[in-house]
C-alpha atoms as a PDB file:
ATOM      1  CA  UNK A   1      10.562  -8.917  25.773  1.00  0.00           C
ATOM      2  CA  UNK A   2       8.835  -6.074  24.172  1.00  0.00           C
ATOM      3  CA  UNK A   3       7.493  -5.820  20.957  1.00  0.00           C
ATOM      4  CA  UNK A   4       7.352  -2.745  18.830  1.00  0.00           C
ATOM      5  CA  UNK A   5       4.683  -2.475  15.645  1.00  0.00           C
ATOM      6  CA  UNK A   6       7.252  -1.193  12.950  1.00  0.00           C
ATOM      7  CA  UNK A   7       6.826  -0.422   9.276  1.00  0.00           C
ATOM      8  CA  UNK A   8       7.505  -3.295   7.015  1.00  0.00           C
ATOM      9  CA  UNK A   9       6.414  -1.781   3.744  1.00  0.00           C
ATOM     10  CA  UNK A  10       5.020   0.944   1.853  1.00  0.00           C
ATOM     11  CA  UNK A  11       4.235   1.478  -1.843  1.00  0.00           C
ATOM     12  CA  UNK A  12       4.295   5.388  -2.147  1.00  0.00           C
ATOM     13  CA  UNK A  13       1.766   7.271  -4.544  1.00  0.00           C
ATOM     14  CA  UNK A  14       0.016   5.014  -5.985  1.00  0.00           C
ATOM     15  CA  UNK A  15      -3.311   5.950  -8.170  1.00  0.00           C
ATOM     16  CA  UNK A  16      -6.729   4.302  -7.795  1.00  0.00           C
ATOM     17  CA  UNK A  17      -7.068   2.577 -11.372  1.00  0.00           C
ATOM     18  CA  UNK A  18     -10.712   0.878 -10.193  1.00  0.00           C
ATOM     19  CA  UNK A  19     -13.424   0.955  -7.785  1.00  0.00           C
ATOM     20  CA  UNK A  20     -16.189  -2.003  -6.974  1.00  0.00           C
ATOM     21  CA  UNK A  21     -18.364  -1.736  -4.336  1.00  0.00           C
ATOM     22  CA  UNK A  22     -19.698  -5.060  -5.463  1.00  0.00           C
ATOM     23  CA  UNK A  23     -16.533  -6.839  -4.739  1.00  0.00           C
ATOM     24  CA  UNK A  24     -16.419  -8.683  -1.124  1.00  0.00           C
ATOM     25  CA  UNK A  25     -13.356  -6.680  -0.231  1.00  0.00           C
ATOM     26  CA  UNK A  26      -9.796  -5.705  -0.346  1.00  0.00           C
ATOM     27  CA  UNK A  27      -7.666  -3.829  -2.394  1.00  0.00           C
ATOM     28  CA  UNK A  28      -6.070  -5.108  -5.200  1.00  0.00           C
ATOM     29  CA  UNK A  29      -2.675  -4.744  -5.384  1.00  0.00           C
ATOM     30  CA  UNK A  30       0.237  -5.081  -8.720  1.00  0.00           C
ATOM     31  CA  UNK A  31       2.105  -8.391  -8.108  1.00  0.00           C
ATOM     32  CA  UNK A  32       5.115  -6.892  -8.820  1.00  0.00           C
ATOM     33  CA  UNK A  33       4.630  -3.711  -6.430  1.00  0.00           C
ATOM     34  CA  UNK A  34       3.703  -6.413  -3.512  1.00  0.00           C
ATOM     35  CA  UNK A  35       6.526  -8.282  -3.988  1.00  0.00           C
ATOM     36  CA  UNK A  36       8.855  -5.559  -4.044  1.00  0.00           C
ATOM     37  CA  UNK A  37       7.672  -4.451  -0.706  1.00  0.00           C
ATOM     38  CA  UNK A  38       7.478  -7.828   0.578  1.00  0.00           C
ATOM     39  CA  UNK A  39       3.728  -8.094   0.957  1.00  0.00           C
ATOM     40  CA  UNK A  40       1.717 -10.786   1.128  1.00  0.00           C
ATOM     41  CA  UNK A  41      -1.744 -12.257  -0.319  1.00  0.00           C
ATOM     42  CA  UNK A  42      -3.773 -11.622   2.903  1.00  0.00           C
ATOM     43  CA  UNK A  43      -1.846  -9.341   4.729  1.00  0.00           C
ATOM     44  CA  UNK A  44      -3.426  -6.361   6.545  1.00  0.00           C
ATOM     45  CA  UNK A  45      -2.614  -2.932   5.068  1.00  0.00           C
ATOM     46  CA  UNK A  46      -3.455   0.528   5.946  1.00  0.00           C
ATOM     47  CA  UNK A  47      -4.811   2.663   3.414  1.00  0.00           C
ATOM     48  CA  UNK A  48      -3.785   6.627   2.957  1.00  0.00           C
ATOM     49  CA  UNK A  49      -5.653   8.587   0.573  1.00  0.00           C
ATOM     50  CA  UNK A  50      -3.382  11.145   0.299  1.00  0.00           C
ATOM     51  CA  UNK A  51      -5.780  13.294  -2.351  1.00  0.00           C
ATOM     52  CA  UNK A  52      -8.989  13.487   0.143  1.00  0.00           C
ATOM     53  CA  UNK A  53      -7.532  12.633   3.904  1.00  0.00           C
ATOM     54  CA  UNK A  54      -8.905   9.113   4.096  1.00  0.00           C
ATOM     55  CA  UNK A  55      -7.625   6.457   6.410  1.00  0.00           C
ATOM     56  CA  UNK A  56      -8.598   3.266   6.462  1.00  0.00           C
ATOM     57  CA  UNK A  57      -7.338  -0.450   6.888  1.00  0.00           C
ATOM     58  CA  UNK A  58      -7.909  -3.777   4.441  1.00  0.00           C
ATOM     59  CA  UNK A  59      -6.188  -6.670   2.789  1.00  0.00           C
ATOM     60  CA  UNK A  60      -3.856  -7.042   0.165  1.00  0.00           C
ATOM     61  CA  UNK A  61      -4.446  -9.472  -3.052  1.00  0.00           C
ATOM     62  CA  UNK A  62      -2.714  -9.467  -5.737  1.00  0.00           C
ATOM     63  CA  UNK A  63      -3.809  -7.614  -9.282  1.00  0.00           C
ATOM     64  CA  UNK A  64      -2.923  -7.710 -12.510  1.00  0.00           C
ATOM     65  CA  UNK A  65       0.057  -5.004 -13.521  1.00  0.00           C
ATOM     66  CA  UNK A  66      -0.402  -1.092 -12.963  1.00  0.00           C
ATOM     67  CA  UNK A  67      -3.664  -2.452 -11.251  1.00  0.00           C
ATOM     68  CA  UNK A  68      -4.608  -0.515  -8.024  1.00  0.00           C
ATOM     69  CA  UNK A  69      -8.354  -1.004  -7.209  1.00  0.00           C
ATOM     70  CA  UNK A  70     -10.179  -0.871  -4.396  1.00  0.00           C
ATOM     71  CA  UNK A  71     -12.996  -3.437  -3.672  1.00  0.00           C
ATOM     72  CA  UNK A  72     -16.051  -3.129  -1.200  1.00  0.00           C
ATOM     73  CA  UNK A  73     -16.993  -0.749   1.281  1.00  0.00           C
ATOM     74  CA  UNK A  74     -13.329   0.773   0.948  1.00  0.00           C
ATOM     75  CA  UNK A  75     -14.429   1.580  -2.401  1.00  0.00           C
ATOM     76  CA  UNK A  76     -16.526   4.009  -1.122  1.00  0.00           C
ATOM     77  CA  UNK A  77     -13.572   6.111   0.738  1.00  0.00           C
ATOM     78  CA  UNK A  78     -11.686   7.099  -2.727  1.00  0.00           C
ATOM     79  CA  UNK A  79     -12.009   7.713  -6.507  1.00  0.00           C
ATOM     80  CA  UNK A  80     -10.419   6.761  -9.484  1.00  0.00           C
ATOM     81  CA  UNK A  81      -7.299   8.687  -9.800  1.00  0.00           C
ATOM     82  CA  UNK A  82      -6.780   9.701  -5.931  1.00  0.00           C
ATOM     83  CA  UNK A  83      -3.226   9.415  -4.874  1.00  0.00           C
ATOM     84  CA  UNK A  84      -2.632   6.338  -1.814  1.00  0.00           C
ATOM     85  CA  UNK A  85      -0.312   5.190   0.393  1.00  0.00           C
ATOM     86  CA  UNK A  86      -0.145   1.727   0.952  1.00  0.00           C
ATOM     87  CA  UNK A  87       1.624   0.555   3.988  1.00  0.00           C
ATOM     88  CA  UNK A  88       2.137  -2.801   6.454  1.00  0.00           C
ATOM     89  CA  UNK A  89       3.600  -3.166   9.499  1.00  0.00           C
ATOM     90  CA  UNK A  90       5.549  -5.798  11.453  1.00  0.00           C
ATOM     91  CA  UNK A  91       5.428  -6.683  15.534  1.00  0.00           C
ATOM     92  CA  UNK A  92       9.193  -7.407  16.047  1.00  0.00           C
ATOM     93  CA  UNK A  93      11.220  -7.130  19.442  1.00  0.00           C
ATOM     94  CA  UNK A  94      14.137  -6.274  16.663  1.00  0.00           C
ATOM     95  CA  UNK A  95      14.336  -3.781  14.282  1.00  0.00           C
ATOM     96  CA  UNK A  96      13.097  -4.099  11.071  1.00  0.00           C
ATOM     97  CA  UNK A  97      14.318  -2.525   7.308  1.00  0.00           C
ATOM     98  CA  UNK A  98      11.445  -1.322   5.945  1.00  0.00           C
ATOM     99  CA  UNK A  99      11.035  -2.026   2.072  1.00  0.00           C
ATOM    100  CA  UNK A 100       9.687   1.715   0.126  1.00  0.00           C
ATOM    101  CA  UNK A 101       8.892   2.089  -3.376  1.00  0.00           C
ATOM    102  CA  UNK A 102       8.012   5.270  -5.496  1.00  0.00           C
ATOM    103  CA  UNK A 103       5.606   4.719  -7.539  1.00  0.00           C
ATOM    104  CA  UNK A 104       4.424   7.081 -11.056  1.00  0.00           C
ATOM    105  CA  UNK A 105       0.837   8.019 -11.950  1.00  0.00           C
ATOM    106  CA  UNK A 106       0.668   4.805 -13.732  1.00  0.00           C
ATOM    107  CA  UNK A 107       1.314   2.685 -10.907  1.00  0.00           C
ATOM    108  CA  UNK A 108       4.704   1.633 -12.486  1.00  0.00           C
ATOM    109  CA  UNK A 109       7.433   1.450 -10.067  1.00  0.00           C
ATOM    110  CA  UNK A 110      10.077   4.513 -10.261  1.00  0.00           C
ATOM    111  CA  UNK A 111      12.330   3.692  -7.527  1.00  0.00           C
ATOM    112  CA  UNK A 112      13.358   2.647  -4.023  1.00  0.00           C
ATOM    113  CA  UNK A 113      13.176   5.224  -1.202  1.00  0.00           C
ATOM    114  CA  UNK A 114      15.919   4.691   1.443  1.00  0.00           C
ATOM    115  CA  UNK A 115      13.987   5.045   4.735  1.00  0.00           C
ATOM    116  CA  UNK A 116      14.654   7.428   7.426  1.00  0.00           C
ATOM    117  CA  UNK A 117      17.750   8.816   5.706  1.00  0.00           C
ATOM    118  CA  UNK A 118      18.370  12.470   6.643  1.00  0.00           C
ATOM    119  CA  UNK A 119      19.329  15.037   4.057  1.00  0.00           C
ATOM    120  CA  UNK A 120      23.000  17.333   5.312  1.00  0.00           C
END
C-alpha cells in the first residue's frame, strides 16, 4: 500500500483579525469556515501568509464568527490584516476531494472553489 499526503482543506484569503503572543498557541479559526472545510478542533494546519511570504504550521480551534487570530509564537510571523491561507492535509492510499472556500476581507465566506478544474 502506499500512502499519499493529499489536501483535505483550505480556507482561501483569509485576514488576520487578532494577534496574542500571550496565548499558549494555535490559530483560531471561524466555526463555520472549519466546518465548511471539514476541519477539526486539533487538527494540524499549515499556515500561508500570503501578504509577507510566511510559512508556518499550528492547530486549529475554533473562534467566534469572522474571527481569524493567531495565538503564540505564530503570532509573531503576521499582522493584523495580512492575507492567509489556511490549509490541512490527509494521508490516504485513495484519493481525496479536497473541500476550498473563498473567503472576503471580512473573513465571511464568498464561495466554494472547485479544485483542480482547468479553464478551456
Amino acid at each position: 500500500m502506499r500512502l499519499y499526503q493529499l489536501l483535505k482543506s483550505k480556507i482561501h484569503h483569509a485576514r488576520v483579525s487578532y494577534t496574542n503572543p500571550d496565548y499558549i498557541g494555535s490559530i483560531e479559526i471561524d466555526q463555520d469556515l472549519m466546518d465548511r472545510v471539514g476541519m477539526i478542533p486539533g487538527e494540524l494546519v499549515h499556515v500561508w501568509d500570503v501578504t509577507n511570504g510566511e510559512r508556518f504550521t499550528t492547530y486549529a480551534m475554533p473562534g467566534e464568527p469572522n474571527c481569524i487570530g493567531l495565538n503564540g509564537g505564530a503570532a509573531f510571523k503576521v499582522r493584523v490584516g495580512d492575507t492567509l491561507i489556511i490549509v490541512s492535509f490527509a494521508v490516504s492510499d485513495e484519493p481525496v476531494t479536497p473541500q476550498i472556500i473563498l473567503v472576503d476581507e471580512n473573513n465571511h465566506y464568498v464561495r466554494d472553489i472547485v479544485p483542480f478544474k482547468r479553464d478551456g
